[in-house]
Protein backbone atom coordinates (compact mmCIF):
# COMPACT_ATOMS: atom_id res chain seq x y z
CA UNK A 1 -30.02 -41.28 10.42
CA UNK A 2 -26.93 -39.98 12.02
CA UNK A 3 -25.86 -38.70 15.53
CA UNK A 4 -26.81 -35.49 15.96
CA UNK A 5 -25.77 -33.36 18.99
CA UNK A 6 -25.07 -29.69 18.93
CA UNK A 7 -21.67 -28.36 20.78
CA UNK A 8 -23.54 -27.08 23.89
CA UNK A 9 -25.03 -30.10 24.60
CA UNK A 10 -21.67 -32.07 24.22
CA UNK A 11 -19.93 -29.44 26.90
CA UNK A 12 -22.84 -30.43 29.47
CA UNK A 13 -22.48 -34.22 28.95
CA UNK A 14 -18.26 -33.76 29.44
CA UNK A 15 -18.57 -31.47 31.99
CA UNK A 16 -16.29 -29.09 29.20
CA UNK A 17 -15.95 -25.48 28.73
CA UNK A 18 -17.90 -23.95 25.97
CA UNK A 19 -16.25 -21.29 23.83
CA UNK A 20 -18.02 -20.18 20.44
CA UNK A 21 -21.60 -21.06 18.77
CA UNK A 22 -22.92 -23.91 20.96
CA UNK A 23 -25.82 -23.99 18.22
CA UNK A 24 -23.48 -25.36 15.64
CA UNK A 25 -24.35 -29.13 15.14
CA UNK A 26 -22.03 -32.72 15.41
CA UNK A 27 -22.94 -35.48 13.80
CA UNK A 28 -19.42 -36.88 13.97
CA UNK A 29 -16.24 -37.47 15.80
CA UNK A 30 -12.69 -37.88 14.21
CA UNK A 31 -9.35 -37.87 15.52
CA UNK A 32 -7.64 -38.02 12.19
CA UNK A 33 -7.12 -34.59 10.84
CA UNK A 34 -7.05 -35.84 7.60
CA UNK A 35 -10.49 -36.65 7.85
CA UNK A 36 -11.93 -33.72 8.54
CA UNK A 37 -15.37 -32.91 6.82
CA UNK A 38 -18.66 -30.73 7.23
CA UNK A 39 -20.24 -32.15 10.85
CA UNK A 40 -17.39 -33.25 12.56
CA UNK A 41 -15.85 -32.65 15.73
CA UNK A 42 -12.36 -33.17 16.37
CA UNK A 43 -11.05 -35.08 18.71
CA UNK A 44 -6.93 -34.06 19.56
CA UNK A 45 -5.05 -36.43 21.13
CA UNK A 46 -1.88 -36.38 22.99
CA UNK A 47 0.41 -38.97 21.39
CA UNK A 48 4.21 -40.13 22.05
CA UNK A 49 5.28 -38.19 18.87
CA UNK A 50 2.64 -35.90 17.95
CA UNK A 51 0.42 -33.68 19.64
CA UNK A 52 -2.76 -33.36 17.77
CA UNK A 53 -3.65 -30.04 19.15
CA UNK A 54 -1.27 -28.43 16.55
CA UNK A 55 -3.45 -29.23 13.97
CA UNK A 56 -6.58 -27.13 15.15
CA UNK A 57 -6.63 -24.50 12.98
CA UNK A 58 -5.81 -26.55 10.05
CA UNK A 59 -9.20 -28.47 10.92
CA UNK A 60 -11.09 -25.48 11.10
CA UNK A 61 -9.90 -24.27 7.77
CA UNK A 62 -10.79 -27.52 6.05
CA UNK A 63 -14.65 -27.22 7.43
CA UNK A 64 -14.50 -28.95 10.97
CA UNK A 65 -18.04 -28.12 13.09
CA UNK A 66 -15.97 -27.91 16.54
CA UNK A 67 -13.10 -29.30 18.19
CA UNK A 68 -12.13 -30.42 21.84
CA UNK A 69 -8.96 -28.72 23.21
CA UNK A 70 -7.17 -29.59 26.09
CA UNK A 71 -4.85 -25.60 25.79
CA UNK A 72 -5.82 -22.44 25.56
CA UNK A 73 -6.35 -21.29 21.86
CA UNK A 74 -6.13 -17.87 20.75
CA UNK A 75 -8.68 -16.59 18.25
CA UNK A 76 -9.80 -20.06 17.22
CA UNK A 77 -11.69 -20.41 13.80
CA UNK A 78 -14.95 -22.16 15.47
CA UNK A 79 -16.58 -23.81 18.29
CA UNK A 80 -14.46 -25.01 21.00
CA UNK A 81 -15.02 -27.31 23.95
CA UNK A 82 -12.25 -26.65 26.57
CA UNK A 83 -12.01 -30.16 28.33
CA UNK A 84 -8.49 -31.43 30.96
CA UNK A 85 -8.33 -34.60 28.34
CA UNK A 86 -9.87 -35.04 24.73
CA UNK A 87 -10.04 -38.70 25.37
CA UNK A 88 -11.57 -38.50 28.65
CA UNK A 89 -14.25 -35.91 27.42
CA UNK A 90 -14.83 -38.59 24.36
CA UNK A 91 -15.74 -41.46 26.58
CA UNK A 92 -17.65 -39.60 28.71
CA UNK A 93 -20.24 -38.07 25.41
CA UNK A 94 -20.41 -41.74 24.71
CA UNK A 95 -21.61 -43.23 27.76
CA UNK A 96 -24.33 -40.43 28.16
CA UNK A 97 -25.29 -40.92 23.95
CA UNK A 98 -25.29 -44.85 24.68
CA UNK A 99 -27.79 -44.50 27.70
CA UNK A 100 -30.21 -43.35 24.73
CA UNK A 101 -30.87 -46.82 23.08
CA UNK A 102 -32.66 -49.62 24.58
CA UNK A 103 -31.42 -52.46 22.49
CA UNK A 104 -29.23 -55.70 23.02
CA UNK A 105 -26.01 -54.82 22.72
CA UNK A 106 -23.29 -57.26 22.79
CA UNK A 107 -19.73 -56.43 24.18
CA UNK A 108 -17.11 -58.88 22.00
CA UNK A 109 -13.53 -59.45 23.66
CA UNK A 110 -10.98 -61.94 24.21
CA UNK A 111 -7.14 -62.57 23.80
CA UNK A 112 -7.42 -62.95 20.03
CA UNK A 113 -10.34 -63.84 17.44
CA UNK A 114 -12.37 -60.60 18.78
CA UNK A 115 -13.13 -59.06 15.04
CA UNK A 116 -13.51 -62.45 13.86
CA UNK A 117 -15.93 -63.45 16.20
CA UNK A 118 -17.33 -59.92 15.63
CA UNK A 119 -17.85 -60.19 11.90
CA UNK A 120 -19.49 -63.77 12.28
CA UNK A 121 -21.62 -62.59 15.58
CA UNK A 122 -23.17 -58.96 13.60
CA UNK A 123 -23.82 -61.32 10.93
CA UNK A 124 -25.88 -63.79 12.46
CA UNK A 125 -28.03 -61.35 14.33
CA UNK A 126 -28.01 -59.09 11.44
CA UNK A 127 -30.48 -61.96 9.41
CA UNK A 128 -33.27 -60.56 11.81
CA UNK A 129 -32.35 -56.89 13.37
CA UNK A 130 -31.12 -53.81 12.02
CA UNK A 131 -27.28 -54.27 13.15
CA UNK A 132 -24.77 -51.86 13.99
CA UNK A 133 -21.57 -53.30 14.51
CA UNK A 134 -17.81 -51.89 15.49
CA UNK A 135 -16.12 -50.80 11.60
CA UNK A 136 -12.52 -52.95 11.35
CA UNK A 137 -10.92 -53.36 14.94
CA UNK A 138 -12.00 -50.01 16.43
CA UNK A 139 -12.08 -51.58 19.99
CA UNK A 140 -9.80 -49.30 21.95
CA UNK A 141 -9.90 -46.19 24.51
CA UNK A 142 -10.37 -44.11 21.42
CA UNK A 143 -12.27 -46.24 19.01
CA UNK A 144 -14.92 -47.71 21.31
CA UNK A 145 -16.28 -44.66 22.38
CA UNK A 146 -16.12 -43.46 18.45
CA UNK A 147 -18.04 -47.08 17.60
CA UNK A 148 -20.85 -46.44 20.29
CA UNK A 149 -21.46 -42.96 18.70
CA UNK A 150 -22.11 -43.91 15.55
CA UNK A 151 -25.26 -45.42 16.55
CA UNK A 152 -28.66 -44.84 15.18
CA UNK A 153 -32.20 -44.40 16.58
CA UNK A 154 -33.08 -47.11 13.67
CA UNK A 155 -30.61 -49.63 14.96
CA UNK A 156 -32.06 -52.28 16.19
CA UNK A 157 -28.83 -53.70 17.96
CA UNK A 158 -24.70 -53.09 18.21
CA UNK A 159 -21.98 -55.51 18.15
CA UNK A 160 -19.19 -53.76 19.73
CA UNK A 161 -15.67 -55.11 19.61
CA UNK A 162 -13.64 -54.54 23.01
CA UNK A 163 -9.88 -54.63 23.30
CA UNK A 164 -7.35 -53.81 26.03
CA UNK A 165 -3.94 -53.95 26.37
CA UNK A 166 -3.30 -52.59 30.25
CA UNK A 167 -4.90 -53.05 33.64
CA UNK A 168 -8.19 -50.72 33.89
CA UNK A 169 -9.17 -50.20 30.46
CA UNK A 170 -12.07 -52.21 30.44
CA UNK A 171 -13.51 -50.95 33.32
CA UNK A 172 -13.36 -47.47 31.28
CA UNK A 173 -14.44 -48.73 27.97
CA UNK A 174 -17.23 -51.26 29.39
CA UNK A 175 -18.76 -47.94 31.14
CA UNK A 176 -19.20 -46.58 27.90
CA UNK A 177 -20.22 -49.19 25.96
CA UNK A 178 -22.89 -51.07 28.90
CA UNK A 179 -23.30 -54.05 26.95
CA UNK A 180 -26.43 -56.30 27.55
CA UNK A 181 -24.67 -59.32 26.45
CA UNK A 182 -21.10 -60.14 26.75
CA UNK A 183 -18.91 -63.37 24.60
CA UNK A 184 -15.43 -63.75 25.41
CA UNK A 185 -13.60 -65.99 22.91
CA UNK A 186 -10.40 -66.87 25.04
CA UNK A 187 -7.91 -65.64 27.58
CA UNK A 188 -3.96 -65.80 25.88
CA UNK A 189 -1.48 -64.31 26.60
CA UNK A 190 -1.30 -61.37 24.31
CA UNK A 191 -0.67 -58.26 26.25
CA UNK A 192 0.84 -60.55 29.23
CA UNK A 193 3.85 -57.76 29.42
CA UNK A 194 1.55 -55.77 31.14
CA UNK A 195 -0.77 -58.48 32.55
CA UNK A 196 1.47 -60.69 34.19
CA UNK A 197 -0.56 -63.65 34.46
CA UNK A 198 -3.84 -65.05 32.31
CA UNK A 199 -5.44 -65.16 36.15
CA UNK A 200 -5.38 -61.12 35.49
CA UNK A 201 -6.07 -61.28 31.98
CA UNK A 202 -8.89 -62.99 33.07
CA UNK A 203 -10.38 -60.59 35.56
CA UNK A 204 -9.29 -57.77 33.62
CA UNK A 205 -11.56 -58.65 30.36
CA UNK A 206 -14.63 -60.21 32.84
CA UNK A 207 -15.12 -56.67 33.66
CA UNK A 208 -16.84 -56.38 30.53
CA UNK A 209 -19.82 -57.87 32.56
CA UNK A 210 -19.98 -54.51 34.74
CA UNK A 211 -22.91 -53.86 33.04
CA UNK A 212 -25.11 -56.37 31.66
CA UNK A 213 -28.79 -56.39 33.68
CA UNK A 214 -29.15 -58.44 36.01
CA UNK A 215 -29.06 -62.21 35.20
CA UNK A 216 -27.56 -61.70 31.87
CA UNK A 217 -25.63 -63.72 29.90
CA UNK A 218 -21.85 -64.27 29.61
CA UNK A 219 -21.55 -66.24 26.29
CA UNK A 220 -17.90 -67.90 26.80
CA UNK A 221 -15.53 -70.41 24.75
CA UNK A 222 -16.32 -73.56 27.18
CA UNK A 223 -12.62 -75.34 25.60
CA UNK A 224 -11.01 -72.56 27.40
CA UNK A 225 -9.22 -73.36 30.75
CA UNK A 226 -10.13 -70.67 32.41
CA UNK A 227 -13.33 -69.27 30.96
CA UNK A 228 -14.78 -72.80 30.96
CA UNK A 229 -14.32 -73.22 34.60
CA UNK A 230 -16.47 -70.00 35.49
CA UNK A 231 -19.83 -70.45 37.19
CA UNK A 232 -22.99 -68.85 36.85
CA UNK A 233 -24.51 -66.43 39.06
CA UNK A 234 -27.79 -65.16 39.84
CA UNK A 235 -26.18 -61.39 38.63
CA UNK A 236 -24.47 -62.86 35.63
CA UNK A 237 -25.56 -66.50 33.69
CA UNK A 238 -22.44 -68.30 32.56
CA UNK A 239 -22.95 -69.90 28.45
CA UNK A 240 -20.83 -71.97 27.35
CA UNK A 241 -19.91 -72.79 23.43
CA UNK A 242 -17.30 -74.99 22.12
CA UNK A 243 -16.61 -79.07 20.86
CA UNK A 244 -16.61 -79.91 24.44
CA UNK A 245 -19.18 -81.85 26.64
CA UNK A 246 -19.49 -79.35 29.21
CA UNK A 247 -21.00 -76.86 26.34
CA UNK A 248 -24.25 -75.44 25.97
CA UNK A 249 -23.53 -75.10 22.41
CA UNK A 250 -21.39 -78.05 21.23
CA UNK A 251 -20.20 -78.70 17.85
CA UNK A 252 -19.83 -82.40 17.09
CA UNK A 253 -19.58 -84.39 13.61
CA UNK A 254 -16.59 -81.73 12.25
CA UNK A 255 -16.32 -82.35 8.65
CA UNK A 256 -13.07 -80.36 7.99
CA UNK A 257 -11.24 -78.81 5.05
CA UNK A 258 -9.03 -76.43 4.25
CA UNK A 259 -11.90 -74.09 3.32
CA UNK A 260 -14.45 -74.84 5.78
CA UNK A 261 -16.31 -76.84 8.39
CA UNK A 262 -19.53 -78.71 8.28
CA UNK A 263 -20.61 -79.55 11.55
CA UNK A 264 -23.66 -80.30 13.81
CA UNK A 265 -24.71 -78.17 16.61
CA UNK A 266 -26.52 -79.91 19.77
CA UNK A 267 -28.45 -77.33 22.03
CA UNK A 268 -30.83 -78.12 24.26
CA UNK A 269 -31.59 -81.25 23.04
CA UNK A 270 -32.03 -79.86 19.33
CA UNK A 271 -29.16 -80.77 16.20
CA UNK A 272 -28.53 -78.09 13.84
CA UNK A 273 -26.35 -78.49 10.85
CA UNK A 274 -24.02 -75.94 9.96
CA UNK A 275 -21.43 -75.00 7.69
CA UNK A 276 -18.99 -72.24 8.53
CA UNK A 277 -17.01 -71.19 5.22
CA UNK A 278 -13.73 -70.48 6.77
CA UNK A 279 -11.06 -72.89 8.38
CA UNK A 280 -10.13 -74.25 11.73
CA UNK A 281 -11.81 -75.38 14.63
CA UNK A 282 -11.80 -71.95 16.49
CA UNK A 283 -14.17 -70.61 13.80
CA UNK A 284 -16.12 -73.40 14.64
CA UNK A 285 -16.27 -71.85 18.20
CA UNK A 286 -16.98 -68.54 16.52
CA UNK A 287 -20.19 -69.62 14.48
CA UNK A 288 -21.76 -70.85 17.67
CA UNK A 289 -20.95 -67.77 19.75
CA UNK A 290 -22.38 -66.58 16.92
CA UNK A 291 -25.81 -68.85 16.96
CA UNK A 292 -25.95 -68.68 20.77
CA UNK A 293 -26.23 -64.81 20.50
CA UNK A 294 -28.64 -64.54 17.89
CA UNK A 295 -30.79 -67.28 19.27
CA UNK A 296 -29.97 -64.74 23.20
CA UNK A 297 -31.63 -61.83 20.89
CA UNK A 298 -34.83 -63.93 19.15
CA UNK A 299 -33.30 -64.38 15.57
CA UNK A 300 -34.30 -67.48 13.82
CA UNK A 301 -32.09 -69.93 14.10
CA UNK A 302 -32.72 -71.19 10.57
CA UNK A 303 -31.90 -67.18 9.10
CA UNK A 304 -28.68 -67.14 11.94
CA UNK A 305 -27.30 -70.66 10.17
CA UNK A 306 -27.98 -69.30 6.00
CA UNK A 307 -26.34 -66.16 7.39
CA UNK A 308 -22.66 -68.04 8.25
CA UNK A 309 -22.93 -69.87 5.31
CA UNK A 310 -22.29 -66.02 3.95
CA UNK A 311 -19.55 -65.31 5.59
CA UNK A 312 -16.07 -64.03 4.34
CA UNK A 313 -13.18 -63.35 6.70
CA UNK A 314 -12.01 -59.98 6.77
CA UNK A 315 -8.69 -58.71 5.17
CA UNK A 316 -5.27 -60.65 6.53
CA UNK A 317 -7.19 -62.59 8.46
CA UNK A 318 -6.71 -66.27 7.54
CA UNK A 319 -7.78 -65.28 4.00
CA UNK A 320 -6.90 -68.46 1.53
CA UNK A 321 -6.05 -68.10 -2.30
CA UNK A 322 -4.67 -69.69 -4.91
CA UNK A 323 -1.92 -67.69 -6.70
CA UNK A 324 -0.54 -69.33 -10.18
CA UNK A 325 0.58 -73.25 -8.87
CA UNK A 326 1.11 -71.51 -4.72
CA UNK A 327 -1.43 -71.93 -2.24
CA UNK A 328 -1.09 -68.82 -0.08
CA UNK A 329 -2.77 -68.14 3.53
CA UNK A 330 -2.71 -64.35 4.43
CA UNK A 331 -2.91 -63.87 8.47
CA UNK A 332 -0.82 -60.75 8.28
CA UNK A 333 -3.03 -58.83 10.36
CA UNK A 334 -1.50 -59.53 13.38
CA UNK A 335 -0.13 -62.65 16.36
CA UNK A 336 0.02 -64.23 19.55
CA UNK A 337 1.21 -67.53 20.41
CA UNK A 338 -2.37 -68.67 20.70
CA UNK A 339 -3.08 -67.47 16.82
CA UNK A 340 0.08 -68.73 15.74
CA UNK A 341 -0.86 -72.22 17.29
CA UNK A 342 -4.73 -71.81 15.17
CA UNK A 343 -2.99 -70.68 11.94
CA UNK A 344 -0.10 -73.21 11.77
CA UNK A 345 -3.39 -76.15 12.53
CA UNK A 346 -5.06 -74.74 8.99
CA UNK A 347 -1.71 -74.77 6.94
CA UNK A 348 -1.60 -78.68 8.75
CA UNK A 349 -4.91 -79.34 6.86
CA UNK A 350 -4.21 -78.15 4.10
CA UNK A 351 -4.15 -80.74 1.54
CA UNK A 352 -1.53 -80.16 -0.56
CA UNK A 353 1.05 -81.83 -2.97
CA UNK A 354 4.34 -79.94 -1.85
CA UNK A 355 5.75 -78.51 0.96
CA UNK A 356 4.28 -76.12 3.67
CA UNK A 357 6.00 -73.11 4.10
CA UNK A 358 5.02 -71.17 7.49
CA UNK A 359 6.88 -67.49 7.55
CA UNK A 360 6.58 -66.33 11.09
CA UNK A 361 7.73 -63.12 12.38
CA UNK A 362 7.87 -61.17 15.94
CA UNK A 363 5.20 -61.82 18.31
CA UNK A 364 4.94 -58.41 20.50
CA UNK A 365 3.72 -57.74 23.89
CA UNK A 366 4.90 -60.75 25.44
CA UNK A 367 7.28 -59.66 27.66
CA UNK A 368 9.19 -61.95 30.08
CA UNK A 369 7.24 -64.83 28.19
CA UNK A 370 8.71 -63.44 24.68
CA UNK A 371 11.50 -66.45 24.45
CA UNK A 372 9.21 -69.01 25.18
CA UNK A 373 6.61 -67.83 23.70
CA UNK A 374 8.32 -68.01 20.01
CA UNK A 375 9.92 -71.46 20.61
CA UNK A 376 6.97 -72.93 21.68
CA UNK A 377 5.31 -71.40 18.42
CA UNK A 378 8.17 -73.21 16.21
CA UNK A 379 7.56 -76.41 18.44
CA UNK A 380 3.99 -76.68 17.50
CA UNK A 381 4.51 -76.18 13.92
CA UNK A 382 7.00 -79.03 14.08
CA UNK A 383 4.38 -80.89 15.66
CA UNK A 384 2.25 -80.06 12.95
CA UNK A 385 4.30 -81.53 10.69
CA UNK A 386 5.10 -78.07 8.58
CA UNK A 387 8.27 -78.59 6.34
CA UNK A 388 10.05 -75.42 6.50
CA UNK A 389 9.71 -72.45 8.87
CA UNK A 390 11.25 -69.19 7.57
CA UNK A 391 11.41 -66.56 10.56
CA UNK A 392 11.97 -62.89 10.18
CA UNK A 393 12.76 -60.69 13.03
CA UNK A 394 14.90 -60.71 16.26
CA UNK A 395 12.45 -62.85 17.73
CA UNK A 396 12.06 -64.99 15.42
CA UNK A 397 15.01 -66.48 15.62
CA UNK A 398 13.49 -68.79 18.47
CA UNK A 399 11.03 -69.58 16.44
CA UNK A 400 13.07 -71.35 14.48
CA UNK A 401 15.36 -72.14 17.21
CA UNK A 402 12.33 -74.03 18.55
CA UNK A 403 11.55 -75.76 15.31
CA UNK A 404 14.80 -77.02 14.37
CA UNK A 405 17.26 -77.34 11.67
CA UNK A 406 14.60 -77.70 8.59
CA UNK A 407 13.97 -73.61 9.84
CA UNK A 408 15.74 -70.57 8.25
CA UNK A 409 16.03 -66.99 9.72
CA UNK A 410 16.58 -63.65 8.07
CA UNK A 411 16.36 -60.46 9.33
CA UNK A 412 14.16 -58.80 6.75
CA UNK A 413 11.16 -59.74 4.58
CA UNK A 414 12.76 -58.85 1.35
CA UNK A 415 14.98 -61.52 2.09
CA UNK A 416 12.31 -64.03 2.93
CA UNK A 417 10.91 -62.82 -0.41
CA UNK A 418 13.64 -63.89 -2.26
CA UNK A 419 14.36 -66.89 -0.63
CA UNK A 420 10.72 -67.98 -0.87
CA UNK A 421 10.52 -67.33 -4.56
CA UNK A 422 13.80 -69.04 -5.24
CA UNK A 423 12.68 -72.41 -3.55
CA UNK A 424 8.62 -72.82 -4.16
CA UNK A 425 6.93 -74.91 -6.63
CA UNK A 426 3.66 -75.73 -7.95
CA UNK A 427 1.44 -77.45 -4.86
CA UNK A 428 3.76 -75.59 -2.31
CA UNK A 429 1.40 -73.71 0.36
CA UNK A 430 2.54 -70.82 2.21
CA UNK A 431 1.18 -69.36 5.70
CA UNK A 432 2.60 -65.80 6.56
CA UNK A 433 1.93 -64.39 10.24
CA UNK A 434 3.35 -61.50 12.58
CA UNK A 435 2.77 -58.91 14.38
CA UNK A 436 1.25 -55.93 12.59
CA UNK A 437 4.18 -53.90 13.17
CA UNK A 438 6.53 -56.52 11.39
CA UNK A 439 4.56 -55.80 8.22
CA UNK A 440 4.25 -59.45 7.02
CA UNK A 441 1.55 -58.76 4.56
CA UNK A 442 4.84 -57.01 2.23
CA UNK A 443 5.05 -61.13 1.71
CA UNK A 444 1.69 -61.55 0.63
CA UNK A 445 2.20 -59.21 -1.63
CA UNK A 446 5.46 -59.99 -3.21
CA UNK A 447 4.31 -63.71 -3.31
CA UNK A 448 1.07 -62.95 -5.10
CA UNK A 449 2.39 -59.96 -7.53
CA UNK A 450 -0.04 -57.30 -6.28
């Protein structure tokens, strides 16, 4: 079963102006007006190059049940719910529809590895609940709120992924969202441009404890510097998960490929063994944030550990393949130094006859700590023993800088294309990574013929 809500009852909950047939009935929310269908309300945002209000009436026409509007609209075609900011008004229908459900729901965030840990988390505790969980990387000012509405009185719990990139967004998001049960994976420095410090990152993504009752639990990645040195509470119970001794959840025994880990996990006093079907050790740290939740929420532990076994990492996201003699590992999505560092350790496992190729490009957000940032990333993968780093982008260039003279730059990814297919050879392997914005996956693509 769907939301349902009818317009009237959305203009009480945002405090917004009704104009038109409050009877008329929501059982969505969309902000692309490309999307528009039978039930949905529209949601207009403000951007830097468009203004979504101008598409109103073209919303309306295609079927729309009701829109926000932040302006004055003359004669519109349909319901209309006159609010000082669409966003604002969205967030604030969500935290009133959340306060409806009485069910665990855990709050995800982190530097990086949030829809990782996600997937792997809604997995786990989906082997015993009904499980609603945040669709692709919806986690922001706009998507959380849209994720928390698309709950269901059959749901049995949510896993909600939740992002920020600026000072104060998670107190806005983590009002909306209340979780019961909060994991953070890491603190990075992704976003440190407007951060400053990891200190701030810190307290900035802690905040998604605002809410949990009292005495509940803060499942965090005990390896972490600063996330392992937090102390529990009698408002908020610090658990940690990780490979080291100071974990609640510790992973020991790591059997490693290039395609997975078997490992055993030791929790109060009890050895489980596990097998996580994707590389590296932070998705070790990911199946038992994983376990710890859906052991926090009463699912078997022996249904939790057949459910990783399942799992399959979403698209670009450290996604191996074979492609004619090439191995190739897609983590397009997106990067940070700290996900560089994780994706250059699986292409360093990899066991393979010829030469490892790692194609970096930009790392954004980073600010001040941009330079550094990408020569440290073509340190490491010197350290890691990778043959040849191929950087695209203005910033890459200290990638490769920092790996030294076995690197090679270029400016665009057709030309790392074309370089790449004039040099590889059967038992080659080949990591591409960038920022999402540098488009890396184009290399994917051209490598593997699709």
């Amino acid at each position: 079963m769907e939301m349902h809500m009818t317009v009237a009852e959305i203009a009480a909950l945002c405090g917004g102006r009704l104009s038109g047939d409050g009877s008329a009935v929501v059982t969505a929310f969309y902000t692309d007006s490309r999307e528009t269908e039978p039930g949905k309300m529209f949601v207009p945002i403000r951007g830097e190059k468009t203004d979504a209000h101008r598409f109103i009436p073209q919303v309306f026409a295609a079927g729309a049940a009701a829109t926000f509007s932040e302006t004055l609209l003359e004669d519109p075609a349909g319901p209309v719910v006159y609010v000082q900011d669409s966003r604002a008004a969205l967030q604030k229908v969500a935290e009133h529809y959340r306060e409806r459900f009485a069910i665990p729901v855990i709050g995800i965030t982190g530097s990086v590895g949030k829809t990782t840990t996600k997937e792997m988390v809604a997995l786990a505790v989906s082997a015993g609940l009904r499980t609603m969980k945040t669709a692709g990387n919806a986690n922001s000012q706009i998507g959380l709120p849209m994720t928390v509405l698309r709950m269901a009185p059959e749901d049995e719990a949510a896993v909600v992924e939740m992002g920020v990139s600026m000072p104060g967004e998670m107190a806005r998001i983590a009002r909306v969202a209340k979780p019961t049960i909060a994991v953070m994976t890491n603190i990075g420095v992704s976003h440190i441009e407007f951060m400053k410090t990891r200190e701030n990152i810190l307290a900035e993504k802690f905040q998604i404890a605002d809410y949990l009752p009292a005495g509940g639990a803060v499942f965090v990645n005990g390896d972490d510097d600063l996330l392992g040195a937090l102390k529990s509470t009698p408002e908020k119970k610090i658990v940690r998960f990780g490979l080291g001794e100071n974990c609640d959840w510790r992973a020991v025994d790591l059997d490693a490929d290039a395609y997975g880990t078997r490992f055993t996990c030791v929790h109060d006093g009890r050895k489980i063994p596990v097998y996580v079907p994707v590389a590296g050790e932070h998705n070790v740290r990911n199946a038992l944030a994983a376990l710890a939740v859906a052991d926090a929420v009463g699912v078997p532990e022996e249904k939790a550990v057949r459910a990783i076994a399942q799992y399959t990492p979403p698209a670009m996201r450290q996604q191996i393949r074979a492609v004619g003699g090439i191995t190739l590992i897609d983590d397009t999505y997106n990067a940070s130094p700290d996900s560089m560092r994780a994706a250059l350790k699986i292409l360093a496992d990899l066991k393979a006859a010829g030469k490892k190729y790692a194609v970096l490009a930009d790392m954004l957000e980073l600010g001040d700590y941009a330079e550094q940032g990408h020569r440290e990333t073509g340190a490491f993968a010197a350290q890691c023993g990778v043959d040849c780093v191929v950087g695209v982008g203005p910033l890459a260039k200290f990638i490769v800088e920092g790996f030294g003279p076995a690197g090679i730059w270029f400016a665009t990814n057709a030309q790392a294309v074309a370089f790449l297919k004039a040099r590889l050879h059967d038992g080659d392997a080949v990591l591409c990574k960038g920022s999402r914005s540098m488009h890396t996956d184009e290399i994917i693509r051209a490598l593997s013929g699709a």
